[in-house]
C-alpha atoms as a PDB file:
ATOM      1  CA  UNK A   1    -106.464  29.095  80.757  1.00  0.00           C
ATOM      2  CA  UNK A   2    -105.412  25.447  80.936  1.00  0.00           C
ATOM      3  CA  UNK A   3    -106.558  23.918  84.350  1.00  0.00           C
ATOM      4  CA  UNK A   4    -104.614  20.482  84.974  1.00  0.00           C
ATOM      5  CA  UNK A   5    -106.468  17.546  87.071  1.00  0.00           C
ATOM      6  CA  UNK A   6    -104.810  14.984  88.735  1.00  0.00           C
ATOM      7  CA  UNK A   7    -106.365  11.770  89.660  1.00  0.00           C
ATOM      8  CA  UNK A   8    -104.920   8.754  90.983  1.00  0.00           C
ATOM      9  CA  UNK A   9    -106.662   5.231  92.063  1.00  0.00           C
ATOM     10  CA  UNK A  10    -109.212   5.856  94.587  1.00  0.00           C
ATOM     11  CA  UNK A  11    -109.494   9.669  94.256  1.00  0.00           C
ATOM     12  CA  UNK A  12    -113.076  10.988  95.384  1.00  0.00           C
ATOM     13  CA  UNK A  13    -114.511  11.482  92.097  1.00  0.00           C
ATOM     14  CA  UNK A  14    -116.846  15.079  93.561  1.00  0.00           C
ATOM     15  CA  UNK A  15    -112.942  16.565  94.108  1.00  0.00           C
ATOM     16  CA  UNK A  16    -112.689  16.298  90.114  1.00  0.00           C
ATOM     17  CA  UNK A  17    -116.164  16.855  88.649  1.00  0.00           C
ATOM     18  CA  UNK A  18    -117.325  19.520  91.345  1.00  0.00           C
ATOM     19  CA  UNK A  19    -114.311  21.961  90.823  1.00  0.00           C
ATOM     20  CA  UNK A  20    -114.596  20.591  86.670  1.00  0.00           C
ATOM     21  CA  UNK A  21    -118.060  22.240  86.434  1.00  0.00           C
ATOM     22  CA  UNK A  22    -117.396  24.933  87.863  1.00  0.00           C
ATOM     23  CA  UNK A  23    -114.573  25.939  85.474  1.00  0.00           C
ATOM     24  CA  UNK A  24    -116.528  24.529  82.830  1.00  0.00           C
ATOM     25  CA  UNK A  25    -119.434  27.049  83.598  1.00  0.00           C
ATOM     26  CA  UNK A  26    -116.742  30.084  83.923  1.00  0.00           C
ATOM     27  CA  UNK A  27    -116.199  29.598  79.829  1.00  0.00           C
ATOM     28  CA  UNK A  28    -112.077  30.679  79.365  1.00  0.00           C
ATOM     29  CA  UNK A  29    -110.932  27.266  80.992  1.00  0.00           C
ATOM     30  CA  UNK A  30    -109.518  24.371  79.072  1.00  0.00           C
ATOM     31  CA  UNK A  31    -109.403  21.022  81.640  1.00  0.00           C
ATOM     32  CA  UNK A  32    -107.389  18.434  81.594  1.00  0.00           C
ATOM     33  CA  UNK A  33    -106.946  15.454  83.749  1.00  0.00           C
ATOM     34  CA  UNK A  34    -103.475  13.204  84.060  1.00  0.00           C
ATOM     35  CA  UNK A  35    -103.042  10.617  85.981  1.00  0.00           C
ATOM     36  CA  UNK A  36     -99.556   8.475  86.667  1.00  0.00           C
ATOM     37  CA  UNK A  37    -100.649   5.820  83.731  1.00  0.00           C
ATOM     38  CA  UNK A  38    -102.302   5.415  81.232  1.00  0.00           C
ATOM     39  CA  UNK A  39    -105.883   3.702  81.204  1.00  0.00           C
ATOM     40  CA  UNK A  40    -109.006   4.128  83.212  1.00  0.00           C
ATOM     41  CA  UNK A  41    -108.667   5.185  86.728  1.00  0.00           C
ATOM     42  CA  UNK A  42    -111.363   3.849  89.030  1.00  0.00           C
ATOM     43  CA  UNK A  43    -112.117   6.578  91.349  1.00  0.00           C
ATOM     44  CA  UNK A  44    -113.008   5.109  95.819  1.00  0.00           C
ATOM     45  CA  UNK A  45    -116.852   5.008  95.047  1.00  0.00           C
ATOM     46  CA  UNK A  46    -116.335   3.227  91.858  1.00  0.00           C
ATOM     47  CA  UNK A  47    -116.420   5.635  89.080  1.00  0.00           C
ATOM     48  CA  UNK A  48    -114.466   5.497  86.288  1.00  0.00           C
ATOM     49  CA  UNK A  49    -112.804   8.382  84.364  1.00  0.00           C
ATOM     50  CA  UNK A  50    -110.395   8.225  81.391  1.00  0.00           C
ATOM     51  CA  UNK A  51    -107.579  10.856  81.839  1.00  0.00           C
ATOM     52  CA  UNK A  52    -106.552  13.146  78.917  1.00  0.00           C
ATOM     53  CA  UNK A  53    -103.241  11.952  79.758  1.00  0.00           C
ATOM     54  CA  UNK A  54    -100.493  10.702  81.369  1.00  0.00           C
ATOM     55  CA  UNK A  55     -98.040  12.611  83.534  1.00  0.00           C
ATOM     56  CA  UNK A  56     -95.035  11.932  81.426  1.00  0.00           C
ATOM     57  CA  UNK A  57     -96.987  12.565  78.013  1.00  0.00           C
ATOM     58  CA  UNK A  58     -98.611  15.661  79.049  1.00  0.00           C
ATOM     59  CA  UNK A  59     -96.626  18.627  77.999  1.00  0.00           C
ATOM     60  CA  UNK A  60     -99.023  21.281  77.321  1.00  0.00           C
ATOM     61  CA  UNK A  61     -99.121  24.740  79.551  1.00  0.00           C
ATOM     62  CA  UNK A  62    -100.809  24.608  82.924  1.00  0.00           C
ATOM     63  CA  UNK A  63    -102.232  27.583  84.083  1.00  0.00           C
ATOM     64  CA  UNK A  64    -103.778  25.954  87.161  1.00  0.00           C
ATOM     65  CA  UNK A  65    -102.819  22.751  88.997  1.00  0.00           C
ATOM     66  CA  UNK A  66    -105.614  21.300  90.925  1.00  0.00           C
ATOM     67  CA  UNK A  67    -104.375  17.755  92.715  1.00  0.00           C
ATOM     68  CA  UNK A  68    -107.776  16.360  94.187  1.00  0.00           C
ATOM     69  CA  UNK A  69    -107.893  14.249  97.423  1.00  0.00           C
ATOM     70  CA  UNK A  70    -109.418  10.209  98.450  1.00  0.00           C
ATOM     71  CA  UNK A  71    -109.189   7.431  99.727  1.00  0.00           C
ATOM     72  CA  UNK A  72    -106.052   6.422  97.896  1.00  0.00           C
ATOM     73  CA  UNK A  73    -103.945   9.958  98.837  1.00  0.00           C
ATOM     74  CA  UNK A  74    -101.668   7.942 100.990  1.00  0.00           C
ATOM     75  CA  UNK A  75    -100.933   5.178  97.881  1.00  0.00           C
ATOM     76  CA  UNK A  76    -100.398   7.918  95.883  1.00  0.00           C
ATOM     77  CA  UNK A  77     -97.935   9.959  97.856  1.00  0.00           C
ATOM     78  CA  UNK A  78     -95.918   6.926  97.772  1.00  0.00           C
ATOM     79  CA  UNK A  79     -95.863   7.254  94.073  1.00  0.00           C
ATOM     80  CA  UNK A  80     -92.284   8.950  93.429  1.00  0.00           C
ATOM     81  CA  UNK A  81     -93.062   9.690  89.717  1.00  0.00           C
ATOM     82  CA  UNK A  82     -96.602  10.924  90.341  1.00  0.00           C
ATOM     83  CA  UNK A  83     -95.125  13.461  93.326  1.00  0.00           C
ATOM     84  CA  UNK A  84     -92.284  14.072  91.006  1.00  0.00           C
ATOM     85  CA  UNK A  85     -94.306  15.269  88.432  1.00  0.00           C
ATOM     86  CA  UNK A  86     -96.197  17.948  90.580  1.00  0.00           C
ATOM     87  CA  UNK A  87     -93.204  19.174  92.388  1.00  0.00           C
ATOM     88  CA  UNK A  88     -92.366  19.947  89.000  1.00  0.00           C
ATOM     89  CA  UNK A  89     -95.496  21.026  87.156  1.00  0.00           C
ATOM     90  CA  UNK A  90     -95.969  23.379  89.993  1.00  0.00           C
ATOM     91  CA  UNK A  91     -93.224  25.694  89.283  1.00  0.00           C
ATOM     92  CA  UNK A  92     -94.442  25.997  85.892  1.00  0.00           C
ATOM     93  CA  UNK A  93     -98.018  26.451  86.947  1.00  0.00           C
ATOM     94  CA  UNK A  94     -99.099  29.967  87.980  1.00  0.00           C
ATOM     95  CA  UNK A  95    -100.853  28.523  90.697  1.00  0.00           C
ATOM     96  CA  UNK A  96    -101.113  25.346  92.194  1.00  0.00           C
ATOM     97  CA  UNK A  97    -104.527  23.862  94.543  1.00  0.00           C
ATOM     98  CA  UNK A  98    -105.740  21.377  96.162  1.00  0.00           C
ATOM     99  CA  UNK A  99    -109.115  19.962  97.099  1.00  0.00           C
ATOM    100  CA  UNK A 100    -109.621  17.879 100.499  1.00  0.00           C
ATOM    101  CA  UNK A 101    -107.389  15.314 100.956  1.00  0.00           C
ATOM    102  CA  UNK A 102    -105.139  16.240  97.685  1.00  0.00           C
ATOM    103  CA  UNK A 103    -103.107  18.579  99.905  1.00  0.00           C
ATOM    104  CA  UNK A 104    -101.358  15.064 101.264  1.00  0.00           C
ATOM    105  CA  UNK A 105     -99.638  15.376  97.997  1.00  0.00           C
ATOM    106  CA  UNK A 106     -98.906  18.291  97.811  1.00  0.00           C
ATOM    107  CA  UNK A 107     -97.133  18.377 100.733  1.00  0.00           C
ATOM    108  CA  UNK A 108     -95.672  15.113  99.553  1.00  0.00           C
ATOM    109  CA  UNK A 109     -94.051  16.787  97.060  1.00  0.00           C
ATOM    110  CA  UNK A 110     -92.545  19.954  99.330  1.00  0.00           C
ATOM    111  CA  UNK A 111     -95.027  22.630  97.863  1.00  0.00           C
ATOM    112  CA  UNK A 112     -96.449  23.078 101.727  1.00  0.00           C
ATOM    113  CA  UNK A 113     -93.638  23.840 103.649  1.00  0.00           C
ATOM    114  CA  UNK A 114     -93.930  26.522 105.989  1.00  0.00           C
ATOM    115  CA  UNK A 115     -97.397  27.248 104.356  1.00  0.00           C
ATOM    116  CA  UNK A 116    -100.852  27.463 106.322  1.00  0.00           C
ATOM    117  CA  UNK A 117    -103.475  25.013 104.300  1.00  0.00           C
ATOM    118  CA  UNK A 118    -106.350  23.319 104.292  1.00  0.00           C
ATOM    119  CA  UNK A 119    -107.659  19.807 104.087  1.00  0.00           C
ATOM    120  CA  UNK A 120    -110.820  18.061 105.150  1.00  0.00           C
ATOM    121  CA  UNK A 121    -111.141  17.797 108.934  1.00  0.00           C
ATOM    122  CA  UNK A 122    -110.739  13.926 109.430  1.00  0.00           C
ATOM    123  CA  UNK A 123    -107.467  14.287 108.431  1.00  0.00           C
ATOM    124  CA  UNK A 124    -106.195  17.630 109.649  1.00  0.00           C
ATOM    125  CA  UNK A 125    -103.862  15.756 112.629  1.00  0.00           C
ATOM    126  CA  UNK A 126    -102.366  12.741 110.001  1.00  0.00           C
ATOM    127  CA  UNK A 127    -101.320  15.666 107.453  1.00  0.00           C
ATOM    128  CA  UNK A 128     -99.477  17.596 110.515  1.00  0.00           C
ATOM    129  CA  UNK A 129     -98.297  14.763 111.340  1.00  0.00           C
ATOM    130  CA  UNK A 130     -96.614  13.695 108.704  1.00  0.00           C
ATOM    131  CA  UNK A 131     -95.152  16.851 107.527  1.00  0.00           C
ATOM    132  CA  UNK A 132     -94.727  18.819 110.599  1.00  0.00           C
ATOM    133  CA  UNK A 133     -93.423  21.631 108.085  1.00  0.00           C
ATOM    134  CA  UNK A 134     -97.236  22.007 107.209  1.00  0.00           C
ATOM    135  CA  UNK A 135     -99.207  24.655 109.320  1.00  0.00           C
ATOM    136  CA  UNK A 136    -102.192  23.053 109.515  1.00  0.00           C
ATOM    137  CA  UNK A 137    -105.433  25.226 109.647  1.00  0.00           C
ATOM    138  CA  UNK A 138    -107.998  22.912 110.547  1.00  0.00           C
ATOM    139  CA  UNK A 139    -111.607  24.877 109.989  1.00  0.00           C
ATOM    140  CA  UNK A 140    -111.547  27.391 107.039  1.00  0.00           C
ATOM    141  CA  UNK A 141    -112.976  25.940 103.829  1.00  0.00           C
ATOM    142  CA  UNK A 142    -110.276  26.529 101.762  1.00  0.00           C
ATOM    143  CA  UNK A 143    -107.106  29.048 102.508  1.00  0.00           C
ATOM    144  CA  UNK A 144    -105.009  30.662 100.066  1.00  0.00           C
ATOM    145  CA  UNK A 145    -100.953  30.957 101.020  1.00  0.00           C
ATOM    146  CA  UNK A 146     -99.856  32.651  97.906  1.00  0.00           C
ATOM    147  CA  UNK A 147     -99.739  30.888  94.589  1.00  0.00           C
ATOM    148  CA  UNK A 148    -101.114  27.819  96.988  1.00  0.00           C
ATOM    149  CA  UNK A 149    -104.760  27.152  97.487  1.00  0.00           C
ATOM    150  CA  UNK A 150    -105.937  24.163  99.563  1.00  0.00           C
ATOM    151  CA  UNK A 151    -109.521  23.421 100.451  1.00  0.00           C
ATOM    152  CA  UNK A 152    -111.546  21.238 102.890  1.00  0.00           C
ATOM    153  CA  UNK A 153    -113.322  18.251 102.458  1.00  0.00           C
ATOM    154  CA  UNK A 154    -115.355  17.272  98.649  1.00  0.00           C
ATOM    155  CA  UNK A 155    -117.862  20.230  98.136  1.00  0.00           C
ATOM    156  CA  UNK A 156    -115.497  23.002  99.390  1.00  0.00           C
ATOM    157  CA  UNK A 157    -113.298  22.254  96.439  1.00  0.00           C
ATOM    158  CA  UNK A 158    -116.040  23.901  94.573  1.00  0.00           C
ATOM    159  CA  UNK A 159    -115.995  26.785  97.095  1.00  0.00           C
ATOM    160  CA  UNK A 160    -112.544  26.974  96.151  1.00  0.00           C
ATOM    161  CA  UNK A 161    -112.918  27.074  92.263  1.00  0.00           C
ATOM    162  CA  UNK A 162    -115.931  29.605  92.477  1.00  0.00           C
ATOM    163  CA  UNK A 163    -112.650  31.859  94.702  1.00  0.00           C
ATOM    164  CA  UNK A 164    -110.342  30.843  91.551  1.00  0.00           C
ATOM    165  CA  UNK A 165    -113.099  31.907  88.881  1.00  0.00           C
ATOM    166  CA  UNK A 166    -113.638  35.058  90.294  1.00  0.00           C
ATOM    167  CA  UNK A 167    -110.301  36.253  90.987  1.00  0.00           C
ATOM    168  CA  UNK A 168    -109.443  35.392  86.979  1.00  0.00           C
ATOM    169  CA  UNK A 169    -112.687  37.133  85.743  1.00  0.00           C
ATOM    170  CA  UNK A 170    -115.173  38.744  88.303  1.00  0.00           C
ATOM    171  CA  UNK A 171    -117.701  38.459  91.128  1.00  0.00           C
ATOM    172  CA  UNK A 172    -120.651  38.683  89.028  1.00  0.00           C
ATOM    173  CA  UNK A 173    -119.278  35.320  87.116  1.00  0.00           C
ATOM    174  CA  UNK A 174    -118.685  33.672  90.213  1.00  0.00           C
ATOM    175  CA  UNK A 175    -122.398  34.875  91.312  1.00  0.00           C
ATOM    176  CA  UNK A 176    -124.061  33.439  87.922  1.00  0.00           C
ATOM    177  CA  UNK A 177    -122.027  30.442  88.331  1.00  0.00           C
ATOM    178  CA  UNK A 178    -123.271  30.134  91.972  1.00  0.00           C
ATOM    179  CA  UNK A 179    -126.586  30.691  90.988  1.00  0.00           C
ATOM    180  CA  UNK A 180    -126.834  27.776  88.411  1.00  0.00           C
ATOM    181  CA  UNK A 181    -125.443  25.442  90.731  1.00  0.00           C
ATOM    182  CA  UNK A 182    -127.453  26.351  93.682  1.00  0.00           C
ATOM    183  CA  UNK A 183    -124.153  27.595  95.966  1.00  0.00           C
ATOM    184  CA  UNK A 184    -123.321  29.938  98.306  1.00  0.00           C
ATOM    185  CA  UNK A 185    -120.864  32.447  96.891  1.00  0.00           C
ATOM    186  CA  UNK A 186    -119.301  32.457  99.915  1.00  0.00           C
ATOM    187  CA  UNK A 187    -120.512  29.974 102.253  1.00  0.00           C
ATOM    188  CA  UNK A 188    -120.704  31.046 106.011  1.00  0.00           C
ATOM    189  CA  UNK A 189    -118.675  29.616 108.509  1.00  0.00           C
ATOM    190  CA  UNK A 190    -115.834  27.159 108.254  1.00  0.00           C
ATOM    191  CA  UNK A 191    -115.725  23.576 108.283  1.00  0.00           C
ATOM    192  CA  UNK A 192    -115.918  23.207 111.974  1.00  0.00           C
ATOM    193  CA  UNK A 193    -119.544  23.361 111.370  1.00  0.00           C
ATOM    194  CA  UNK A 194    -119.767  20.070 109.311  1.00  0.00           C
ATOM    195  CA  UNK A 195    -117.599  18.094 111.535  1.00  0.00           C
ATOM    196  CA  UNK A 196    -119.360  17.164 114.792  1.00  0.00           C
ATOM    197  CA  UNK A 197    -116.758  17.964 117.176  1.00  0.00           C
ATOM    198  CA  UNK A 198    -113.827  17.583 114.926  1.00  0.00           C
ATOM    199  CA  UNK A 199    -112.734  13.951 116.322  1.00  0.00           C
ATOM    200  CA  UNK A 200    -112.488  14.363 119.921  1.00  0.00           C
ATOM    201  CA  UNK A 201    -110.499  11.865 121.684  1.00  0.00           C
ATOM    202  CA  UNK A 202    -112.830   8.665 123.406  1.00  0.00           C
ATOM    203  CA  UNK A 203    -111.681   7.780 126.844  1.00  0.00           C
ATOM    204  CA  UNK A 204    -110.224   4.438 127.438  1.00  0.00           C
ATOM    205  CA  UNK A 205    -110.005   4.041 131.133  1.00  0.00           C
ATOM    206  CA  UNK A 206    -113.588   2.036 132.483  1.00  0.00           C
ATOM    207  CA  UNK A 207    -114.233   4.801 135.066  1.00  0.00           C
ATOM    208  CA  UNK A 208    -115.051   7.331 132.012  1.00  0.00           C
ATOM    209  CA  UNK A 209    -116.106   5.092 129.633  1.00  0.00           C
ATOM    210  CA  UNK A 210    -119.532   5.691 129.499  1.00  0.00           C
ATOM    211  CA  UNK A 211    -119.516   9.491 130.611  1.00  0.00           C
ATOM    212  CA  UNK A 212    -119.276  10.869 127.043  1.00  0.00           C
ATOM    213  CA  UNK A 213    -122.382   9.535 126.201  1.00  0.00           C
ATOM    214  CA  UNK A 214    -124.274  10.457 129.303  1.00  0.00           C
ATOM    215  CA  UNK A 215    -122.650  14.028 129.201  1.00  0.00           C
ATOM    216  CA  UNK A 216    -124.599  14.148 125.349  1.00  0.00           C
ATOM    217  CA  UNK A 217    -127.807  12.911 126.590  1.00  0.00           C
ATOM    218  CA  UNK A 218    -127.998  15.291 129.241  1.00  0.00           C
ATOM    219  CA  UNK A 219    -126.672  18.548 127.910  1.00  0.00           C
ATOM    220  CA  UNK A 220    -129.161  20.198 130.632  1.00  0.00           C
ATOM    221  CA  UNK A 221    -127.743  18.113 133.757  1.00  0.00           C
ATOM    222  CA  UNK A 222    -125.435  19.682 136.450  1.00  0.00           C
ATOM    223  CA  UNK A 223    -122.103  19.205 134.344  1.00  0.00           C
ATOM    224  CA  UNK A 224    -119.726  20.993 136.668  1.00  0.00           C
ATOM    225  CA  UNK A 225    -116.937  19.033 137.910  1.00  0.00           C
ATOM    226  CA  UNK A 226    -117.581  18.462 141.309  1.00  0.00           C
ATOM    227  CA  UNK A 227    -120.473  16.575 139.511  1.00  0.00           C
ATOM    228  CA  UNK A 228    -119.105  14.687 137.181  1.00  0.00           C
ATOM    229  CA  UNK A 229    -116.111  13.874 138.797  1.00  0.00           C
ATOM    230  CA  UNK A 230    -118.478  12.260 141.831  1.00  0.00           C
ATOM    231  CA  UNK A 231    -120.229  10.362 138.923  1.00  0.00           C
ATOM    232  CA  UNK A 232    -117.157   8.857 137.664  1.00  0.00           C
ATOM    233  CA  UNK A 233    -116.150   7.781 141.453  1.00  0.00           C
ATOM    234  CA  UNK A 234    -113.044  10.149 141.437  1.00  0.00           C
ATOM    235  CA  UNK A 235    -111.595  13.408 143.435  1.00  0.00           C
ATOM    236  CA  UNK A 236    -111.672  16.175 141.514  1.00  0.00           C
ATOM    237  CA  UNK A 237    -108.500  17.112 141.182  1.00  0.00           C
ATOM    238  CA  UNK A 238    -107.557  13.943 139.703  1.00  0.00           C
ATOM    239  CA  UNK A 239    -110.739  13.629 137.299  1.00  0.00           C
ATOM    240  CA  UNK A 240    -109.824  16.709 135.995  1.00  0.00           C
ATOM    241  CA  UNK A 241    -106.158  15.753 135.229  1.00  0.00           C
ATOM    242  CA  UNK A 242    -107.231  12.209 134.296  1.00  0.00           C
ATOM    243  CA  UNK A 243    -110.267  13.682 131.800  1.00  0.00           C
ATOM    244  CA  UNK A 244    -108.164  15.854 130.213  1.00  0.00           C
ATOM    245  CA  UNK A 245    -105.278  13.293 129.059  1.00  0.00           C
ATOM    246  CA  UNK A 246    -108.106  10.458 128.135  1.00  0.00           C
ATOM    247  CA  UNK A 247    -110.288  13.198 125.919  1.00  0.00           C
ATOM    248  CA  UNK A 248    -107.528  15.861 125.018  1.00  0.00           C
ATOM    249  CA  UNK A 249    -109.875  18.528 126.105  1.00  0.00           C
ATOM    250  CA  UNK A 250    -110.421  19.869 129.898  1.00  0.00           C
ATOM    251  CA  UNK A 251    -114.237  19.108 131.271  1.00  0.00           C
ATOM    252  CA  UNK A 252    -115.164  22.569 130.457  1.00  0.00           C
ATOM    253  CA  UNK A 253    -114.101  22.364 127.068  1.00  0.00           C
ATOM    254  CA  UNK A 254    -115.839  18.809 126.392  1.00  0.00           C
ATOM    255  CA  UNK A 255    -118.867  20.181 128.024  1.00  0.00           C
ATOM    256  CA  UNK A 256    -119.103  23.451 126.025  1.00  0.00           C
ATOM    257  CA  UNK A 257    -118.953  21.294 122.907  1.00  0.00           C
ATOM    258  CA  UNK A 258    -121.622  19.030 124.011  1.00  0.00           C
ATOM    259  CA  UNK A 259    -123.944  21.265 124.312  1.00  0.00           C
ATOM    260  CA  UNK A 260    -123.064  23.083 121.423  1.00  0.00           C
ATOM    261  CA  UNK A 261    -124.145  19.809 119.530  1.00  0.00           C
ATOM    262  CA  UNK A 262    -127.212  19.547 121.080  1.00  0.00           C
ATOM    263  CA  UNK A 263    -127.891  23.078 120.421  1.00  0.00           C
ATOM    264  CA  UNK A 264    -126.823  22.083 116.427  1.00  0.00           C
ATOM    265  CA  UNK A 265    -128.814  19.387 116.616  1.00  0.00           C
ATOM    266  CA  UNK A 266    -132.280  20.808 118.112  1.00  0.00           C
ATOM    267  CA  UNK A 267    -131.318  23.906 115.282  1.00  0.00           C
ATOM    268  CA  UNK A 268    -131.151  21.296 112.078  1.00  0.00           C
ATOM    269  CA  UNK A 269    -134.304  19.105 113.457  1.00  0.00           C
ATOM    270  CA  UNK A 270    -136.914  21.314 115.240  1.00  0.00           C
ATOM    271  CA  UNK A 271    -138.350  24.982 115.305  1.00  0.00           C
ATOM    272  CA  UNK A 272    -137.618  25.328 118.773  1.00  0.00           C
ATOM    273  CA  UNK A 273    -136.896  28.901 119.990  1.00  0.00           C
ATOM    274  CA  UNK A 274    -133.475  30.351 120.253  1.00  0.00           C
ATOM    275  CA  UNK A 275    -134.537  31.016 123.497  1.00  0.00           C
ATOM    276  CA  UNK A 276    -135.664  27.457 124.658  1.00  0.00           C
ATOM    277  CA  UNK A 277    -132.457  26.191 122.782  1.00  0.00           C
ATOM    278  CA  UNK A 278    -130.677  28.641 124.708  1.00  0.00           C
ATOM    279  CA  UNK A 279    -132.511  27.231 128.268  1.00  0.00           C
ATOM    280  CA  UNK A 280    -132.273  23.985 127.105  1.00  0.00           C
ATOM    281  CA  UNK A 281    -128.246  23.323 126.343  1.00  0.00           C
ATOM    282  CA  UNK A 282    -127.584  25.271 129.210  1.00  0.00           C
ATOM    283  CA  UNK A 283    -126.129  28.452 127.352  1.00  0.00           C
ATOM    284  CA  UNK A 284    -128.637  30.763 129.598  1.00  0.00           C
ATOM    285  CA  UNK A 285    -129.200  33.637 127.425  1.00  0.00           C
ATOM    286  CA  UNK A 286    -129.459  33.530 123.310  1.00  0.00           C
ATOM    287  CA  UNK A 287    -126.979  36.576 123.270  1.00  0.00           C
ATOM    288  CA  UNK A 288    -124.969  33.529 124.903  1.00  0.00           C
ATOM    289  CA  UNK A 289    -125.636  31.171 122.301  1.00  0.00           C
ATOM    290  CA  UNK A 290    -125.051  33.405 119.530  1.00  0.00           C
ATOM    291  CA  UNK A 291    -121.509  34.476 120.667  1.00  0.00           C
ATOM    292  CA  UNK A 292    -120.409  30.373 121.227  1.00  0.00           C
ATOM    293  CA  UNK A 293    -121.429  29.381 117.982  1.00  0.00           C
ATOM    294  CA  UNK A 294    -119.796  32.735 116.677  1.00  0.00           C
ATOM    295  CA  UNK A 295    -116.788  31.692 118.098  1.00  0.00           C
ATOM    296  CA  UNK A 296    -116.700  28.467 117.538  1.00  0.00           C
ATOM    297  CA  UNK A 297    -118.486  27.853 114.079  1.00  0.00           C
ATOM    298  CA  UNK A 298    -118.070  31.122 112.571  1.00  0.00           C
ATOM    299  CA  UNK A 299    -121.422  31.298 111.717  1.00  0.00           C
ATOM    300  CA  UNK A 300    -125.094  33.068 113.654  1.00  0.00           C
ATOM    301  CA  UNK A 301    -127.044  29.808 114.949  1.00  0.00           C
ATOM    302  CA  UNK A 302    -129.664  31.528 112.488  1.00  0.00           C
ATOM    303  CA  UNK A 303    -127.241  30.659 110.200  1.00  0.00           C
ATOM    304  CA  UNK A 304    -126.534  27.506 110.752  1.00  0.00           C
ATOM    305  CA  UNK A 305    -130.040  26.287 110.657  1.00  0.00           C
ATOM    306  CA  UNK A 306    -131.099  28.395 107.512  1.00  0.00           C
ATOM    307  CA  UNK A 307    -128.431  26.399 105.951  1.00  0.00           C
ATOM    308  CA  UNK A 308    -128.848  22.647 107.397  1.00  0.00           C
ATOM    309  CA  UNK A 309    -132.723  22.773 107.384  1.00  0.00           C
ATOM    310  CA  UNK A 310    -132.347  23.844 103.629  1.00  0.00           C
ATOM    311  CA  UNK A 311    -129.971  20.993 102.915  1.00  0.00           C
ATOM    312  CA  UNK A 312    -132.248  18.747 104.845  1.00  0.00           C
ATOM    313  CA  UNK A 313    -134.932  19.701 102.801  1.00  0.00           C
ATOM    314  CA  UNK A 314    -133.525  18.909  99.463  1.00  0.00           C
END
């Protein structure tokens, strides 16, 4: 099974090798990598990798196209040969992916439309918003829309080759791969977890500057919005209106989230309780906790810090 790479000038060189060891470790996979020319291609953090070939040499089957993301995704798309060439390697492929930021060219090249995908969360709102035909799904680590795969940001590209490997051969594969390279099989959650409130919106106006900052330091403050709204010097009917345009979220919203990240925080740094954590950010009871970050992460908040204390560890 030939799987086909492409790179392009600042591509994020973990998109290629993460997703190329994984494959590699399956056995049955023959990689490639192409690239628009010929000649090494200096990946964004400097790494240099010589593709197999170019796009108009390479002629050889392609069982799987895998278009990996970076830095220079936006360059790229504006390549009309390079997007050419997967708009038309794709319908010969039998399936076609894309890891983090790669999906910008793949929707470049029309293979998105009207498709739910992935990409990594920093650029979730530029991808919908330059192909509104894209439905954008902006926490799952990597989403399958038929023949399509697309996956979050860098590491999940390997999530997504481990699903690849073991729909081709089996679960116990994917497990022994896993194993080797010290990965979940199926990492818990979605990518909401790694993201740190998924780029809310800063305020602008001087009245609520500052209150972002104070709301974080003080997750265990009065945060209502009679409160807040006396502490930015405005009514409340008009702090809420004027909150929600400057931050894209209402006060309740912003303030759920800010103590969630406290709560992530205390859970990646510190033994504390669930129950102090609970006390602490406000959530009252740790059946209350649990359900929030259920909801909102996807994950237990035993979960969560099983995972980020073990990656802190390493």
């Amino acid at each position: 099974m030939h799987v086909v790479f492409v790179i392009y000038p600042g591509f994020q060189i973990l998109d290629l090798t993460g997703p190329h060891e994984v494959f590699q470790q399956a056995g049955p996979y023959r990689m490639e990598i192409v690239a628009a020319r010929s000649g090494p291609v200096r990946s964004g953090g400097g790494v240099v990798v010589e593709p197999t070939a170019t796009v108009g040499e390479y002629g050889g089957p392609i069982d799987t196209l895998v278009v990996v993301g970076g830095r220079g995704k936006i360059e790229a798309c504006e390549d009309a040969a390079l997007v050419g060439w997967i708009r038309q390697a794709a319908g010969r492929a039998r399936r076609v992916a894309s890891v983090c930021t790669g999906a910008f060219l793949l929707a470049a090249a029309g293979l998105l439309d009207g498709r739910r995908a992935a990409t990594h969360w920093s650029g979730c709102e530029l991808l919908a918003e330059l192909y509104p035909a894209v439905i954008v799904d902006p926490d799952p680590l990597f989403v399958q829309d038929g023949n399509v795969w697309t996956s979050a940001g860098v590491t999940a590209g390997m999530d997504l080759a481990l699903a690849l490997v073991e729909e081709d051969l089996d679960a116990e594969t994917a497990r022994r791969i896993a194993r080797m390279l010290v990965m979940f099989v199926q990492r818990p959650g979605g990518q909401a977890q790694f993201s740190a409130q998924l780029a809310v919106q800063r305020p602008v106006r001087e009245a609520l500057r500052d209150l972002p900052a104070w709301i974080a330091a003080h997750p265990d403050a009065d945060l209502t919005v009679p409160a807040l709204a006396r502490r930015a010097g405005m009514s409340e009917r008009n702090f809420t209106r004027v909150f929600a345009a400057e931050t894209g979220r209402t006060p309740g919203a912003y303030v759920e989230a800010a103590r969630l990240e406290a709560a992530r925080r205390l859970l990646e740094t510190t033994g504390t309780t669930l129950d102090s954590i609970a006390r602490t950010c406000v959530f009252g009871t740790v059946e209350t906790l649990h359900r929030t970050f259920r909801r909102t992460l996807d994950v237990t908040p035993g979960q969560y810090r099983r995972h980020f204390q073990a990656v802190r560890s390493h």
